[in-house]
Protein backbone atom coordinates (compact mmCIF):
# COMPACT_ATOMS: atom_id res chain seq x y z
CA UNK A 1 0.00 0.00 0.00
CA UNK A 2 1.54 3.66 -1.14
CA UNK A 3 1.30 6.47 0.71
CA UNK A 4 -0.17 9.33 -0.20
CA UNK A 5 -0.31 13.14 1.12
CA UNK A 6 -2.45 16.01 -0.78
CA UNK A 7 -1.26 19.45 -0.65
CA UNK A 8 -4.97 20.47 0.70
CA UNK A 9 -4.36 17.96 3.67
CA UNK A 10 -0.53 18.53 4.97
CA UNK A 11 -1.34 17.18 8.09
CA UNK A 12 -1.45 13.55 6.93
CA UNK A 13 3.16 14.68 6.28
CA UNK A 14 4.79 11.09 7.21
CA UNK A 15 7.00 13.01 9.81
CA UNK A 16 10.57 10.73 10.61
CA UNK A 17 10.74 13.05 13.90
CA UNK A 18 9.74 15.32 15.95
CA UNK A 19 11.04 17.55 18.56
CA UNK A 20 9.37 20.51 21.27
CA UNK A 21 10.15 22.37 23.67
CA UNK A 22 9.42 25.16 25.99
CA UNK A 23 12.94 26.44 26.00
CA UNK A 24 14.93 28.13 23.17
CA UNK A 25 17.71 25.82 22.08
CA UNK A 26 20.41 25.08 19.74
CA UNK A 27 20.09 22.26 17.22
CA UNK A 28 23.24 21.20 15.41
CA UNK A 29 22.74 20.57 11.58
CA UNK A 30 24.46 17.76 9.75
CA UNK A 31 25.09 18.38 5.86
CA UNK A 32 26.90 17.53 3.07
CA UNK A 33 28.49 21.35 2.82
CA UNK A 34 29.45 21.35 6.44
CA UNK A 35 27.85 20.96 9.65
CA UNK A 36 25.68 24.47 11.45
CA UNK A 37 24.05 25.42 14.26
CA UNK A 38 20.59 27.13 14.31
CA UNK A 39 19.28 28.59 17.42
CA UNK A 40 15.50 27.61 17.35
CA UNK A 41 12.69 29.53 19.72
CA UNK A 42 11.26 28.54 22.31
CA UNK A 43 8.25 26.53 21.89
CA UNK A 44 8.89 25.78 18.18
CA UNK A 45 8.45 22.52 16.76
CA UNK A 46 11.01 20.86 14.56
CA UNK A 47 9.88 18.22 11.92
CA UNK A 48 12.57 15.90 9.84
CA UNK A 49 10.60 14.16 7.06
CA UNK A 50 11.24 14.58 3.22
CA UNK A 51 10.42 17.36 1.36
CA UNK A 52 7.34 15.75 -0.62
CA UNK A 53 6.23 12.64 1.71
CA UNK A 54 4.48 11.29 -1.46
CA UNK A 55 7.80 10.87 -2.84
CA UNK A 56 9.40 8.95 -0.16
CA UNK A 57 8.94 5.77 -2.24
CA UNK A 58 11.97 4.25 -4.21
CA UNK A 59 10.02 5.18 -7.64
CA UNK A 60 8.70 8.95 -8.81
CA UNK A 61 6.34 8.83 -11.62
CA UNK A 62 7.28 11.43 -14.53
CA UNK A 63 10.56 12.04 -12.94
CA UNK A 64 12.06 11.65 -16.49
CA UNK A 65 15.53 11.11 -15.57
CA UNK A 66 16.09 14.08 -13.60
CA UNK A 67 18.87 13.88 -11.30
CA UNK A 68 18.98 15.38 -7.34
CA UNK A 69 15.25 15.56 -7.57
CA UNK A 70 14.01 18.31 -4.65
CA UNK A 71 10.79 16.34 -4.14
CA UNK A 72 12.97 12.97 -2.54
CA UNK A 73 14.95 15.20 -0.41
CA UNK A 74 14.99 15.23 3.20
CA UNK A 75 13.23 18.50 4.85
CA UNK A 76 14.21 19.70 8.36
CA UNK A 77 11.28 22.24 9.25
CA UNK A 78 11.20 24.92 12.01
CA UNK A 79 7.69 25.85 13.11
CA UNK A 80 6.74 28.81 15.39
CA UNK A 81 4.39 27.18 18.30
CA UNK A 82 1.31 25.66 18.32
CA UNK A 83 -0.22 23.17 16.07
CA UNK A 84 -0.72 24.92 13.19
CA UNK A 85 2.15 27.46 14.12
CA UNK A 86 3.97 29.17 10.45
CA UNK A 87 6.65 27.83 9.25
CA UNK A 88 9.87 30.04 10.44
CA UNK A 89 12.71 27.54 8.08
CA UNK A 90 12.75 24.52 5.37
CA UNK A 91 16.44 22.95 5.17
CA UNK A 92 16.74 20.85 2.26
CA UNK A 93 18.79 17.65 1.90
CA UNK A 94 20.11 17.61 5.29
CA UNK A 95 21.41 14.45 6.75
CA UNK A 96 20.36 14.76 9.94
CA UNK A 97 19.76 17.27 13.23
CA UNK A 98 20.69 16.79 17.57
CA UNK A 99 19.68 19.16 19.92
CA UNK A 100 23.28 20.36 21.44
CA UNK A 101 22.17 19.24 24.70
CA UNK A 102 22.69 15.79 24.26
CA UNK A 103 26.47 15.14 23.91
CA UNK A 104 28.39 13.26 21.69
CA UNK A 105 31.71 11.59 22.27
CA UNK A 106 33.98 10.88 19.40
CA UNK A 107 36.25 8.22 19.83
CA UNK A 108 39.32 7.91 17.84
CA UNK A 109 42.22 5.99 17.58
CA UNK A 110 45.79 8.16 17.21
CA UNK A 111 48.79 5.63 15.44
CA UNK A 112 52.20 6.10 15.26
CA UNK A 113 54.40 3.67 12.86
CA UNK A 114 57.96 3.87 12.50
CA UNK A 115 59.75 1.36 10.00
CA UNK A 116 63.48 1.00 10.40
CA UNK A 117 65.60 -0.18 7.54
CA UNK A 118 69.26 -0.80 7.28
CA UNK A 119 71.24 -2.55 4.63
CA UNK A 120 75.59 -2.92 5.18
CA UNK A 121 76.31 -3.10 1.62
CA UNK A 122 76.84 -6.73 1.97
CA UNK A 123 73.83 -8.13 1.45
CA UNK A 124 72.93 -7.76 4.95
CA UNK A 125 69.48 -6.38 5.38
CA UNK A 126 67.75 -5.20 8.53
CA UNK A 127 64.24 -4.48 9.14
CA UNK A 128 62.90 -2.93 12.88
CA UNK A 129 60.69 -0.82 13.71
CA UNK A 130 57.54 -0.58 16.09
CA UNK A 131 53.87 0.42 16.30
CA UNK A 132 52.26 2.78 19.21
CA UNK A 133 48.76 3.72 19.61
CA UNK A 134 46.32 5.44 21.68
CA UNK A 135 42.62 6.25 22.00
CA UNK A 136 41.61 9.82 21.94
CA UNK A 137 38.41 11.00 23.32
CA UNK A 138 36.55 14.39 22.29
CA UNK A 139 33.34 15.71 21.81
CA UNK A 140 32.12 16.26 18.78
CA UNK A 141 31.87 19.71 19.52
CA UNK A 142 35.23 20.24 19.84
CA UNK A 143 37.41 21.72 16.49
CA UNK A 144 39.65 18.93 14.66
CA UNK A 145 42.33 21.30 14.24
């Protein structure tokens, strides 16, 4: 069975989530270009769904080829309160969205290799070396650099 949602009816939006709440807060973005940070009002409502539910299906009717089609794109919405508040943003094609509240730990492991070589002249090769490695913890927050 195939989902369908009307222009006339956007309520029936196939919504993947859904976040409120009474505080103001600040929602890191990921993207393809490069991460952001929004600050979103208090009370808004933030929906991540596609940009055309009807075309969350694997096949688009009359799509004639068309490459990066807007309609299949993921939609991350900022509405003002209430349930039928405006609609303050649209981001298109983003990957995905985390309130900065909740943290993230990266973890990441740092190696060092060092080859030795040697060789007399003779014939007589030599091969040493050794391997050292660490794990490094950081919050995603935190610059790479």
């Amino acid at each position: 069975m195939e989902e369908t949602v009307s222009v006339e009816n956007p309520e029936d939006e196939v919504v993947l989530g859904e976040s409120v709440s009474e505080d103001a807060r600040r929602i890191r973005v990921y993207d393809h270009n490069g991460d952001f940070i929004i600050e979103v009002p208090a009370k808004s409502k933030i929906t991540f769904s596609y940009f055309n539910p009807a075309a969350s299906s694997d096949r688009m009717p009359n799509d004639y080829g068309r490459q990066g089609n807007v309609l299949k794109q993921t939609a991350l919405r900022i509405y003002e309160h209430g349930e039928k508040g405006n609609q303050l943003a649209c981001f298109m094609g983003v990957l995905g969205f985390r309130d900065m509240r909740i943290k993230k730990t990266k973890l990441s492991q740092k190696v060092v290799v060092e080859r030795r070589y040697s060789d007399d002249g003779e014939g007589n090769e030599d091969w040493s070396g050794k391997r050292q490695s660490e794990l490094v913890v950081s919050t995603e927050d935190e610059p790479a650099f």
